[in-house]
N, C-alpha and C. Protein backbone atom coordinates (compact mmCIF):
# COMPACT_ATOMS: atom_id res chain seq x y z
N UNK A 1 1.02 11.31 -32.59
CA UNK A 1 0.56 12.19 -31.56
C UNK A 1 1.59 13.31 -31.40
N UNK A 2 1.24 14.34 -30.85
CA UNK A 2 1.86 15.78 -30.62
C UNK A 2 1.84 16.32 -29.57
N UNK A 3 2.86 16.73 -28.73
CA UNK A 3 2.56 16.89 -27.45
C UNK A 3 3.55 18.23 -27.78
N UNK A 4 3.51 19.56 -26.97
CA UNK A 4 3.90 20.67 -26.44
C UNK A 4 3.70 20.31 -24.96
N UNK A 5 5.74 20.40 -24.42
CA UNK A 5 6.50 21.00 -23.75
C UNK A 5 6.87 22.42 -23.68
N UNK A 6 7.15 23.13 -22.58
CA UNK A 6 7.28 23.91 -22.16
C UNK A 6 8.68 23.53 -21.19
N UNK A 7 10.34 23.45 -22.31
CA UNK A 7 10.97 23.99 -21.59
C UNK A 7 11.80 24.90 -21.07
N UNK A 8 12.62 25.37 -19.98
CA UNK A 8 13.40 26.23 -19.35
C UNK A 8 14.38 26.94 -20.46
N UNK A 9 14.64 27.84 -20.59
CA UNK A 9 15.32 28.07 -21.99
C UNK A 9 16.57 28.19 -21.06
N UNK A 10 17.06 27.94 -20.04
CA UNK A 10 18.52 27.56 -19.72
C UNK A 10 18.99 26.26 -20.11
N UNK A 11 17.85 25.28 -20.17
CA UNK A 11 18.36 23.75 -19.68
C UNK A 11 17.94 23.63 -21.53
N UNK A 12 17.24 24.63 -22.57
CA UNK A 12 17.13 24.36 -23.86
C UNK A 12 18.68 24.71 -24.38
N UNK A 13 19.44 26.10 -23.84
CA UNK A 13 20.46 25.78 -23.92
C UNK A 13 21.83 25.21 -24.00
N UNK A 14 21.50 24.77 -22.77
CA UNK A 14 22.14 23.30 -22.13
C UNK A 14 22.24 22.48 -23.26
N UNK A 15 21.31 21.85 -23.55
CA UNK A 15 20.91 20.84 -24.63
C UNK A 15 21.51 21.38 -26.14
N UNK A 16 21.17 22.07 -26.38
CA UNK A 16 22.03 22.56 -27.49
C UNK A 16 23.26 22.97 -27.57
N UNK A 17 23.62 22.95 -26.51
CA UNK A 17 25.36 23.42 -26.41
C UNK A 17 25.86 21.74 -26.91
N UNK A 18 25.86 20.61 -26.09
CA UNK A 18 25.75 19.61 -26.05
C UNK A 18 25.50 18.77 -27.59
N UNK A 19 25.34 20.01 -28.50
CA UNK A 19 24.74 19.17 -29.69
C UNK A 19 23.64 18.17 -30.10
N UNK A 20 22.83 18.51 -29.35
CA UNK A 20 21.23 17.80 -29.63
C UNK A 20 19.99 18.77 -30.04
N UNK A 21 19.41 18.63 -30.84
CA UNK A 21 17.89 19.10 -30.50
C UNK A 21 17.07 18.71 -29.74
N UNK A 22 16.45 19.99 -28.84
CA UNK A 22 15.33 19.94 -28.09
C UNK A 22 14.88 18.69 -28.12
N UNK A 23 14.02 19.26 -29.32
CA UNK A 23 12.74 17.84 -29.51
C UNK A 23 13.44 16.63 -29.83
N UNK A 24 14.30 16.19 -30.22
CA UNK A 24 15.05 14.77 -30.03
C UNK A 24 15.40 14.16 -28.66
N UNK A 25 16.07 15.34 -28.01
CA UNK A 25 16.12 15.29 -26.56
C UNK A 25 15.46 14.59 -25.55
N UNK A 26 14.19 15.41 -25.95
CA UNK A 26 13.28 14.96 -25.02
C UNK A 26 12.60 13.60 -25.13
N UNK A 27 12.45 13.72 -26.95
CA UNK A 27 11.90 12.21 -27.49
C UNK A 27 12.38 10.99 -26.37
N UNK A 28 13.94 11.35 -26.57
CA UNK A 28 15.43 10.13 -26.35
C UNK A 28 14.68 9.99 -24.78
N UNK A 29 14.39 11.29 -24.18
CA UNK A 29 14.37 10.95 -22.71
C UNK A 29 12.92 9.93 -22.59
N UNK A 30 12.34 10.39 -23.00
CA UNK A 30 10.98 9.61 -23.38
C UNK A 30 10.56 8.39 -23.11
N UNK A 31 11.19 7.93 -24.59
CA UNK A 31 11.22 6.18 -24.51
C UNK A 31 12.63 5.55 -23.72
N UNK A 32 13.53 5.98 -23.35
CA UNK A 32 14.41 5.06 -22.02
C UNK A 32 13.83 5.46 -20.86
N UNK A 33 12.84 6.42 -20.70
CA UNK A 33 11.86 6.33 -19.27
C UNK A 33 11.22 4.80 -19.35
N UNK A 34 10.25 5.07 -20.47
CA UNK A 34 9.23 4.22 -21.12
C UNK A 34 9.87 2.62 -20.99
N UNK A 35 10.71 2.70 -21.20
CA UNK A 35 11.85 1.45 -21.58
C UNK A 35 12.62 1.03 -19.94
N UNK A 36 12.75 1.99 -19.34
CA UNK A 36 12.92 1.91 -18.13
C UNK A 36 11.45 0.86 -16.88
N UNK A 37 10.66 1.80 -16.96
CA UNK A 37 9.69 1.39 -16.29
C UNK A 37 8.96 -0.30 -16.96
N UNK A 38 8.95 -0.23 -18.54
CA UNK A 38 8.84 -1.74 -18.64
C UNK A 38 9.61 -2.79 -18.15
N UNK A 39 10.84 -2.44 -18.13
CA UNK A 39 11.58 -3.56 -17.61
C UNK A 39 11.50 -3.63 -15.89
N UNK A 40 10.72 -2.59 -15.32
CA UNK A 40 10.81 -2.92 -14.27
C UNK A 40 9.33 -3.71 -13.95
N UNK A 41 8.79 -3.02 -14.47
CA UNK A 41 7.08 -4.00 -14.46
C UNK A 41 7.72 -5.64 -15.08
N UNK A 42 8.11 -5.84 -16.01
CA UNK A 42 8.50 -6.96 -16.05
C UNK A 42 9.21 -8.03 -15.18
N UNK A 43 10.38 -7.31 -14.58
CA UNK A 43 10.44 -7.79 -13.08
C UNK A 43 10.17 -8.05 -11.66
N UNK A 44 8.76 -7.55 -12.15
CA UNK A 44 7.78 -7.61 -10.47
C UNK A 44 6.99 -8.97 -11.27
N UNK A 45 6.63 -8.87 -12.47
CA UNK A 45 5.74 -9.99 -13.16
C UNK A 45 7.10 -10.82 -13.12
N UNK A 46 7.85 -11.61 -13.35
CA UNK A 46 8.70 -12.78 -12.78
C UNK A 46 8.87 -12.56 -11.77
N UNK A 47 8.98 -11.63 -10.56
CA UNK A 47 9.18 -12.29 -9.63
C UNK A 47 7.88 -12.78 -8.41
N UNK A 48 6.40 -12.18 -9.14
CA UNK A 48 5.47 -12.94 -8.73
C UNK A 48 5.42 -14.40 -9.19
N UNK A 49 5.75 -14.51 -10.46
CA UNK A 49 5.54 -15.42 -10.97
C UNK A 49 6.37 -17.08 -10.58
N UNK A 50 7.47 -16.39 -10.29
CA UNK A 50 8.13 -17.37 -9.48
C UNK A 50 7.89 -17.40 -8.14
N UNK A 51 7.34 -16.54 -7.19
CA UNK A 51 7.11 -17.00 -5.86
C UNK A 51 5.55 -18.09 -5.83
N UNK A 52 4.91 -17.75 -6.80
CA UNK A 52 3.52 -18.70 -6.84
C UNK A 52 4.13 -19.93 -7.89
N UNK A 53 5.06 -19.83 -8.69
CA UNK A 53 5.99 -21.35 -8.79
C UNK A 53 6.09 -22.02 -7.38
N UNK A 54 7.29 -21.64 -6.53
CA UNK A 54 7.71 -22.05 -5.33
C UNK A 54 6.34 -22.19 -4.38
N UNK A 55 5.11 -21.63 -3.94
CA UNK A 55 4.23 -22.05 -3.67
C UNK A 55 3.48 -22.83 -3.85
N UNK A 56 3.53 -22.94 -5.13
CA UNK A 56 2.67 -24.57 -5.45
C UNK A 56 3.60 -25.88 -5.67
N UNK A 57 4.77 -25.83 -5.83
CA UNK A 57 5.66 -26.51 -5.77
C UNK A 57 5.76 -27.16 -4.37
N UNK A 58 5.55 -26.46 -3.43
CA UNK A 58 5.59 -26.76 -1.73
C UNK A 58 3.78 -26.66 -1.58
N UNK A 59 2.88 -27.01 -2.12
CA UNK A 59 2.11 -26.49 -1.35
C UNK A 59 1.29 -25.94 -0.99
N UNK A 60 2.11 -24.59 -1.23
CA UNK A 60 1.07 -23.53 -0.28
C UNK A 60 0.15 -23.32 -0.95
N UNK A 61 -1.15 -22.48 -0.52
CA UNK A 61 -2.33 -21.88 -0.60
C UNK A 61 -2.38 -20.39 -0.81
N UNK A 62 -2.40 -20.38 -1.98
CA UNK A 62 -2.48 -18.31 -1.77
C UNK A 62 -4.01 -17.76 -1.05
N UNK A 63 -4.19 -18.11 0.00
CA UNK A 63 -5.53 -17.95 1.14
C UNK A 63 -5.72 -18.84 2.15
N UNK A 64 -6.12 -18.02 3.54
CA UNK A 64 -6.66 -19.13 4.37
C UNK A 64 -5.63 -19.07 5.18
N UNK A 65 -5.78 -20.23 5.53
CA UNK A 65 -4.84 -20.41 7.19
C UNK A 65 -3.28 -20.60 6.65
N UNK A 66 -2.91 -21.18 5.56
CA UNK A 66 -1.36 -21.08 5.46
C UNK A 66 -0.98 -20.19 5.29
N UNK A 67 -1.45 -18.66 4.70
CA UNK A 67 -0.62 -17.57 4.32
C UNK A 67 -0.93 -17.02 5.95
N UNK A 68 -1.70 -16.94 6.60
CA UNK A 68 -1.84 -16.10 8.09
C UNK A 68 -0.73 -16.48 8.96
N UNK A 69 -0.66 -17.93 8.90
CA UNK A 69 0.61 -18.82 9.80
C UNK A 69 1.91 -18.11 9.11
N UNK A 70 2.09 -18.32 7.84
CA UNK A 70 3.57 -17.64 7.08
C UNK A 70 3.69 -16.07 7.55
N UNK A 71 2.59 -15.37 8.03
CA UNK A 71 3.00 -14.06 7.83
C UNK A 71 3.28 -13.63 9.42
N UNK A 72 2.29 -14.51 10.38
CA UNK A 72 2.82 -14.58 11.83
C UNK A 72 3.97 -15.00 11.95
N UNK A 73 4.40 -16.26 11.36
CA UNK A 73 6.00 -16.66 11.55
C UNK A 73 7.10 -15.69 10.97
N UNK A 74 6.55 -15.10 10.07
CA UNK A 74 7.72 -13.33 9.73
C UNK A 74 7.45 -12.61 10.40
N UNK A 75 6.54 -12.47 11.27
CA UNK A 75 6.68 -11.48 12.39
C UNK A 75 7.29 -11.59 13.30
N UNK A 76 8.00 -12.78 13.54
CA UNK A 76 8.55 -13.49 14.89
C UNK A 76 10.27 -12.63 14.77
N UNK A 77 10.46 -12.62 13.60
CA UNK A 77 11.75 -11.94 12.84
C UNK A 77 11.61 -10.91 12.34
């Protein structure tokens, strides 16, 4: 795939002073976004994944009257 950017020819300077090309540049910024945001989606998926561990481990009900009681008793605090 091919994508056209449109950037600032100060901050293209920038970048080339620095010794990079543009288009590498931006690539690099790219995928450690990309690489960024997976690892954070990955850490919302374990840490659901372990709170519905600890819920069924104790128990609980993901519906109904035990999650209403749990969420009144965090309101108390």
């Amino acid at each position: 795939m091919e994508i056209t950017v449109t950037i600032p020819d100060e901050l293209a300077a920038q970048i080339k002073a620095r010794g990079f090309a543009v288009e590498t540049y931006v690539r690099d910024l790219m995928k450690e976004k990309l690489s960024q945001e997976q690892t954070v989606t990955d850490q919302r998926r374990k840490a659901v994944e372990a709170m519905l561990q600890f819920a069924r481990k104790r128990g609980f009900r993901t519906g109904g009257q035990g999650v209403k009681s749990m969420v009144r008793e965090g309101h108390k605090y």
